[in-house]
Structure formats: C-alpha cells, structure tokens
N, C-alpha and C. Protein backbone atom coordinates (compact mmCIF):
# COMPACT_ATOMS: atom_id res chain seq x y z
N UNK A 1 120.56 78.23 78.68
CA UNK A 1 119.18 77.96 78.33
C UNK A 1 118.51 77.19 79.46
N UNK A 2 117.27 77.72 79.67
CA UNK A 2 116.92 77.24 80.84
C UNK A 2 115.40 77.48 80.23
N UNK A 3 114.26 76.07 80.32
CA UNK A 3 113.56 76.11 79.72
C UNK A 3 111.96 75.47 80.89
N UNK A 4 110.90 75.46 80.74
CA UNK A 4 110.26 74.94 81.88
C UNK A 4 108.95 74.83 80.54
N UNK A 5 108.82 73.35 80.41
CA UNK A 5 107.20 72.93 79.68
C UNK A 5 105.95 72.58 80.43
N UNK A 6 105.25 73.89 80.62
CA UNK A 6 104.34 74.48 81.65
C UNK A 6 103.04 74.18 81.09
N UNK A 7 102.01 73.67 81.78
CA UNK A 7 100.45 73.91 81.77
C UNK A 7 99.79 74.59 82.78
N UNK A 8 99.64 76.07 82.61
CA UNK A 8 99.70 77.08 83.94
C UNK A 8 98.14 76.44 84.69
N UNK A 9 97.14 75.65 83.90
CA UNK A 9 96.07 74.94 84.83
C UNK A 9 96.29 74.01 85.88
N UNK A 10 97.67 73.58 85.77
CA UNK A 10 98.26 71.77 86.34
C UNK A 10 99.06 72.28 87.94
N UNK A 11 98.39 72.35 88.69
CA UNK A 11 98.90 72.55 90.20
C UNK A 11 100.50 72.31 90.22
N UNK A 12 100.76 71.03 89.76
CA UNK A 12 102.33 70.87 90.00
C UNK A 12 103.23 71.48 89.38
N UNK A 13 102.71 71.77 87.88
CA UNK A 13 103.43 72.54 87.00
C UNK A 13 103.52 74.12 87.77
N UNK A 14 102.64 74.81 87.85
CA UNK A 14 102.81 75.92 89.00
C UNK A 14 103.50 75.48 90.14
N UNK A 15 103.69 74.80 90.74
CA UNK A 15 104.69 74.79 91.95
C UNK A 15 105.87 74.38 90.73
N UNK A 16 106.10 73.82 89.90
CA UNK A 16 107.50 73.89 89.22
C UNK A 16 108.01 75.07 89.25
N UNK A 17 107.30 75.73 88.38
CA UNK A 17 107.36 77.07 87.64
C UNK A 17 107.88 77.93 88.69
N UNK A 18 107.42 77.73 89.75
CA UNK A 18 107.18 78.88 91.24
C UNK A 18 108.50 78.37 91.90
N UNK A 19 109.12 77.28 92.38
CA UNK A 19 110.21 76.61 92.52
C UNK A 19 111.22 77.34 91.83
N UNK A 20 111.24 77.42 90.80
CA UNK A 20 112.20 78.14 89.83
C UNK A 20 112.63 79.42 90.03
N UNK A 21 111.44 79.61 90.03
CA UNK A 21 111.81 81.26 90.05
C UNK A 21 112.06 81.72 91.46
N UNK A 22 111.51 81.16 92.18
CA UNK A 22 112.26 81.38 93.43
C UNK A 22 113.69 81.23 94.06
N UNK A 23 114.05 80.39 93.58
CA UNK A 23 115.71 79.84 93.47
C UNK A 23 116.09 80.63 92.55
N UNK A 24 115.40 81.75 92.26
CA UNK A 24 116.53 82.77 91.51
C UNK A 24 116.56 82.35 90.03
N UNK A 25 115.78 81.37 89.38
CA UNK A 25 115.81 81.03 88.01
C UNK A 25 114.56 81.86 86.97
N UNK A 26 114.91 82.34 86.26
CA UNK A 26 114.23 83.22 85.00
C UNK A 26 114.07 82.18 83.92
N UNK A 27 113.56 81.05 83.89
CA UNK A 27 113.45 79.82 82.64
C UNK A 27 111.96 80.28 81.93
N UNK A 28 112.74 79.93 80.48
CA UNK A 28 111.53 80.27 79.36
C UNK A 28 110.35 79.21 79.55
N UNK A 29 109.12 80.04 79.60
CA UNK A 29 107.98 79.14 79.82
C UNK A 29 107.32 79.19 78.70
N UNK A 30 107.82 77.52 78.41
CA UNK A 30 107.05 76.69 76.70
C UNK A 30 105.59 76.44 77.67
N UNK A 31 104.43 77.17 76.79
CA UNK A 31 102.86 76.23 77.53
C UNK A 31 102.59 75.23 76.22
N UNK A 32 102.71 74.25 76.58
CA UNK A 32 102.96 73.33 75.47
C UNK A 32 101.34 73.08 75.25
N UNK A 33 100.46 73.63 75.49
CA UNK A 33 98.91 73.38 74.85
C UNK A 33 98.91 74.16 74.33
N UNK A 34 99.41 75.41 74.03
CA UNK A 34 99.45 76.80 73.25
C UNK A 34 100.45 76.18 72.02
N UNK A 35 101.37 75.97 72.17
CA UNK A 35 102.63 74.96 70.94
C UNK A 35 102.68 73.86 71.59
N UNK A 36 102.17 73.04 70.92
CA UNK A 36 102.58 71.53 70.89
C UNK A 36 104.09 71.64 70.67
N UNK A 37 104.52 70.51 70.94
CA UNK A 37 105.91 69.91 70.92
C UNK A 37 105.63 69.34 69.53
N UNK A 38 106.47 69.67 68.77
CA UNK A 38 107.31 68.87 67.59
C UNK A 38 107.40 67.59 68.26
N UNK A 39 107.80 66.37 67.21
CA UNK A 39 108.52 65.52 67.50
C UNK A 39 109.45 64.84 67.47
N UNK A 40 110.72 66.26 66.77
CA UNK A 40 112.01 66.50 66.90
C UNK A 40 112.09 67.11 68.28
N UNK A 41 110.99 67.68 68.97
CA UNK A 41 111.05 68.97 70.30
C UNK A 41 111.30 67.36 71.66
N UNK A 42 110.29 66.46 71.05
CA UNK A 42 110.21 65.81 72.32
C UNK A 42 111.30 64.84 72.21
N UNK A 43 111.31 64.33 70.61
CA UNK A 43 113.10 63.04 70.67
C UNK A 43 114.15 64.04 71.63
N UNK A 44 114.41 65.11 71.60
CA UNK A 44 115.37 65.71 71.84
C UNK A 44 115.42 65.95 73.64
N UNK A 45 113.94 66.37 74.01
CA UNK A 45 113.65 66.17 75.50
C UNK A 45 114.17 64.34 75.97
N UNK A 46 113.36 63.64 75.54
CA UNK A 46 113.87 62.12 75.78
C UNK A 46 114.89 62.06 76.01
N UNK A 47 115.67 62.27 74.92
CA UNK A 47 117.10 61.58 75.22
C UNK A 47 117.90 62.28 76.31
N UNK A 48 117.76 63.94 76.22
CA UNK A 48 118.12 64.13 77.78
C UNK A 48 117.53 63.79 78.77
N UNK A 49 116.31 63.14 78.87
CA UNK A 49 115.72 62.26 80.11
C UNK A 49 116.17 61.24 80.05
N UNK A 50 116.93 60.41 79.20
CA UNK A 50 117.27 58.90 78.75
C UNK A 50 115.98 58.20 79.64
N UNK A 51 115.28 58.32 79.00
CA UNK A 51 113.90 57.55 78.83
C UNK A 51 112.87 57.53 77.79
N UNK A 52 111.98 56.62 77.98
CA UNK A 52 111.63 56.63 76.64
C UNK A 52 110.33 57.15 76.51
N UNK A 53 109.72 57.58 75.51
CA UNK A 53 108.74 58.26 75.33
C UNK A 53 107.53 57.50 76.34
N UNK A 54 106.74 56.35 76.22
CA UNK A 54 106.06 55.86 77.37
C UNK A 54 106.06 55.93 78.66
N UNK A 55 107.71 56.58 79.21
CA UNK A 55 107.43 56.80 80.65
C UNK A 55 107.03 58.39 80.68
N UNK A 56 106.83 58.89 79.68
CA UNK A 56 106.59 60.57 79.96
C UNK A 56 104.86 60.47 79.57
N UNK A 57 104.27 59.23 79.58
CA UNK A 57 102.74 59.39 79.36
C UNK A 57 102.19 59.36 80.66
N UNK A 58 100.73 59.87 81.20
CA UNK A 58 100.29 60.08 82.29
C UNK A 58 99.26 58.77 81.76
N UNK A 59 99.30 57.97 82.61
CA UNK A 59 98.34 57.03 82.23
C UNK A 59 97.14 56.69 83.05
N UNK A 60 97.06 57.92 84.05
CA UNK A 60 96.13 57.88 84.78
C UNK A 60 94.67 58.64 83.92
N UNK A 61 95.87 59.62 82.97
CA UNK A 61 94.17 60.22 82.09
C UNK A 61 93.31 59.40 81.30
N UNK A 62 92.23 59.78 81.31
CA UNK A 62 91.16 59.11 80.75
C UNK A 62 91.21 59.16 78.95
N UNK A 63 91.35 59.76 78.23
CA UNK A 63 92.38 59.42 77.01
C UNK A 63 92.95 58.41 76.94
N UNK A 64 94.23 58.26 77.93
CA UNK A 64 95.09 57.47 77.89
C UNK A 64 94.48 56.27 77.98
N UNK A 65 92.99 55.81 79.03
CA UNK A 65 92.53 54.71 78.97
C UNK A 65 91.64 54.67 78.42
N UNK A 66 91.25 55.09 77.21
CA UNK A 66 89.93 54.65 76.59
C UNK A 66 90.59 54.93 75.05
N UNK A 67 91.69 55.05 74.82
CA UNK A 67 92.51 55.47 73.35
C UNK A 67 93.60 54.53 73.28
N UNK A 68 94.19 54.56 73.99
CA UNK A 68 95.93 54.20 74.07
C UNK A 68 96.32 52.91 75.27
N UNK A 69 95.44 52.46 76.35
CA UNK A 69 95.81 51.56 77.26
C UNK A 69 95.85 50.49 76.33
N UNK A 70 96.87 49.49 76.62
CA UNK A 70 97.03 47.75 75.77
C UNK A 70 97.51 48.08 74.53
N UNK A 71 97.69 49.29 74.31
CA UNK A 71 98.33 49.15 72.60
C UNK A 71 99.59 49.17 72.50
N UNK A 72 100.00 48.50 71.49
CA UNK A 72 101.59 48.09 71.43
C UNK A 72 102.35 49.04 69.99
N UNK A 73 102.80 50.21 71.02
CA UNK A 73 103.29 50.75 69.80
C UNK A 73 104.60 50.76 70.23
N UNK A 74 105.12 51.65 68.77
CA UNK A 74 106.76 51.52 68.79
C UNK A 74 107.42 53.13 69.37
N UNK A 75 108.88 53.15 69.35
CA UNK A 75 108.63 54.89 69.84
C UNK A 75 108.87 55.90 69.36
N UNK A 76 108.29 55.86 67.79
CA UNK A 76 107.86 56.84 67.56
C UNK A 76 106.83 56.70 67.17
N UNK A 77 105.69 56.02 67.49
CA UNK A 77 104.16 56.17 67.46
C UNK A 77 104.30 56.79 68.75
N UNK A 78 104.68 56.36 70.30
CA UNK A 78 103.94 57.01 71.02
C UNK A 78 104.84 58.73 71.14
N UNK A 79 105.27 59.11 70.44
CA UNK A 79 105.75 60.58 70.34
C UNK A 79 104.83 60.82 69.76
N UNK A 80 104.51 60.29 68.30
CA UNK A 80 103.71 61.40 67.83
C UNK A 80 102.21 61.27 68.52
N UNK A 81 101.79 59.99 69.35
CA UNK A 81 100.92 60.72 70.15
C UNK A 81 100.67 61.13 71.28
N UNK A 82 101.84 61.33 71.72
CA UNK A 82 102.30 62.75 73.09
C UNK A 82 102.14 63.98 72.24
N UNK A 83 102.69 64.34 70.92
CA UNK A 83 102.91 65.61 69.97
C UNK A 83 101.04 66.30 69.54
N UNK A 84 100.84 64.81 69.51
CA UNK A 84 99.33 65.51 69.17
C UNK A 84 98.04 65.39 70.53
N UNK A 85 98.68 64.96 71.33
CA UNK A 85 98.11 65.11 72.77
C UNK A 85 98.83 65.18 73.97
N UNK A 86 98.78 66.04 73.91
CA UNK A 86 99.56 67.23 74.84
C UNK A 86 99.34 67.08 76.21
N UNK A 87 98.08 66.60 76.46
CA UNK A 87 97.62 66.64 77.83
C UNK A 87 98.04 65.48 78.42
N UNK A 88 98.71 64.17 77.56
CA UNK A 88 99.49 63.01 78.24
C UNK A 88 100.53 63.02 79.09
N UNK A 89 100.65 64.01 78.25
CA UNK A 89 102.58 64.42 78.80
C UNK A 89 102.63 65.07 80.45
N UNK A 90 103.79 64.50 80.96
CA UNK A 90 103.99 64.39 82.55
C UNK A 90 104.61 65.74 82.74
N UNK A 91 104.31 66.48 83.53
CA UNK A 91 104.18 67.90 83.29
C UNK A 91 104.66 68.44 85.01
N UNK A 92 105.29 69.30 85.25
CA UNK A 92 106.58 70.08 84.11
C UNK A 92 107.72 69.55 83.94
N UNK A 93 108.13 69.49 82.84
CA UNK A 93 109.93 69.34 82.59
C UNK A 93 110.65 70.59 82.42
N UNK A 94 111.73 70.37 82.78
CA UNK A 94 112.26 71.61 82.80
C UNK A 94 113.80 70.96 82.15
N UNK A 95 114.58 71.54 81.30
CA UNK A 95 115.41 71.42 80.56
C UNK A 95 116.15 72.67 80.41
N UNK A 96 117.65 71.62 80.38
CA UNK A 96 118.52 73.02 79.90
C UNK A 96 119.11 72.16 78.57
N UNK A 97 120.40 72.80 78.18
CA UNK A 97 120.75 72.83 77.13
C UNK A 97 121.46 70.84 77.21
N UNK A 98 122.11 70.57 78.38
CA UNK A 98 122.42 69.34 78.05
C UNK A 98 121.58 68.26 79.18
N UNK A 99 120.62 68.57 79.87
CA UNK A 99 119.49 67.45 80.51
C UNK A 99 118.39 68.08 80.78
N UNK A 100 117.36 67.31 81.14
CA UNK A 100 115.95 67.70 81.31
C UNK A 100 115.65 66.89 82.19
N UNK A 101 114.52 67.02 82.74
CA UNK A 101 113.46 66.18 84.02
C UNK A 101 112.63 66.39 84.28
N UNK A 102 111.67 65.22 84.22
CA UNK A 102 110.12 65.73 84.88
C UNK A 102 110.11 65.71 86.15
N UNK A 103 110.05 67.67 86.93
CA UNK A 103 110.42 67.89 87.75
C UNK A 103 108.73 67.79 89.13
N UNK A 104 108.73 66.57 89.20
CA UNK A 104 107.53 66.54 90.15
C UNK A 104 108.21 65.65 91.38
N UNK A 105 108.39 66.10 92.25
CA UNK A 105 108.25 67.53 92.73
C UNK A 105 108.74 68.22 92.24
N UNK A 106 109.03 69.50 92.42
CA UNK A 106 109.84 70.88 91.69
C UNK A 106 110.86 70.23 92.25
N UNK A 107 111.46 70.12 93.09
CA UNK A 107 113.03 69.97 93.59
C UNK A 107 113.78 69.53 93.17
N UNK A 108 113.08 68.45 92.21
CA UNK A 108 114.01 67.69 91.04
C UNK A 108 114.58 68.82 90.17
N UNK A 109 114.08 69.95 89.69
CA UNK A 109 114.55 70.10 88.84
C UNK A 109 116.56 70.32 89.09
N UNK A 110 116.45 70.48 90.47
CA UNK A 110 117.96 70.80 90.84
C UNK A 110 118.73 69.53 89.89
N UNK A 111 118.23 68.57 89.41
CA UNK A 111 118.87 67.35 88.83
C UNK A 111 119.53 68.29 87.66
N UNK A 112 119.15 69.77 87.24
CA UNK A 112 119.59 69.63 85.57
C UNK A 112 119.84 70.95 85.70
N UNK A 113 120.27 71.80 87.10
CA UNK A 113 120.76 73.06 87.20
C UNK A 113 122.30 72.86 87.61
C-alpha cells in the first residue's frame, strides 16, 4: 500500500505526487478536499508520523490565525479540526502500510519506501 494525500492545487503536493511516480511509484491519490480524513484516517496517519496532530497544522493559513492561533486544545480537538478543515493540513503525506511523512520536499518521502 502505497498511498499519497494530495491537493492537486498545492505546488508541493504536485511535485510530491510527480516525485513518486517518477521513481517508478503508482501510489493511490487520496485528494483529501474531495474526502476529508476521518479521524480514525488521521489518528492512524499520526502515529505513523509519531507526531502529534499540531505539528501537521499549517499555521501560516489565515484560518489558522484568525480561528485557531492561542487556543489550547487537546489532541483530539485539534484532529477533529484538521478533519473538518482540510486546508490546515501539511500537504502531501504519503504513507504506506507501516509509516507516513509529510513529504516536503518530495524526497522525503524515500523515509517510508
């Protein structure tokens, strides 16, 4: 299983995606604004990142600072609001069956092939 959580608008996510497949990889492309992530989809991404849901938020978006900057949540508040905002999430990860990584640059993803 070889999996890539793609936003085909997000420049880096296309050089993920393109990375991949160039190295000869055929990985299923989740566009996670089309399906949101569960938040059994993303506990399960985490823990093969062994990190925690707050480092997979982009906190440069404007959401993030006019919704969510200074708030003290726990972690599973901020899953479920990565699950219901999609556009936080640090983009692309690419996952296989036993690790994942947010592969920015693409080259990372070699961490989980």
């Amino acid at each position: 299983m070889l999996k890539i959580y793609h936003n085909p608008r997000c420049k880096k996510s296309r050089a993920g995606l393109q990375w991949l497949r160039e190295n000869g990889h055929q990985p299923e492309v989740v566009e996670y604004f089309k399906n949101p992530l569960s938040t059994d989809s993303l506990n399960s991404i985490l823990n093969k990142m062994h990190i925690k849901a707050f480092d997979l938020i982009r906190t440069q978006e404007v959401l993030y600072k006019t919704s969510f900057k200074g708030l003290v949540l726990n972690e599973d508040e901020w899953i479920k609001v990565i699950s219901e905002n999609p556009n936080l999430m640090k983009r692309p990860i690419v996952e296989t069956q036993l690790k994942a990584v947010w592969a920015d640059p693409a080259e990372l993803s070699e961490k989980v092939l």
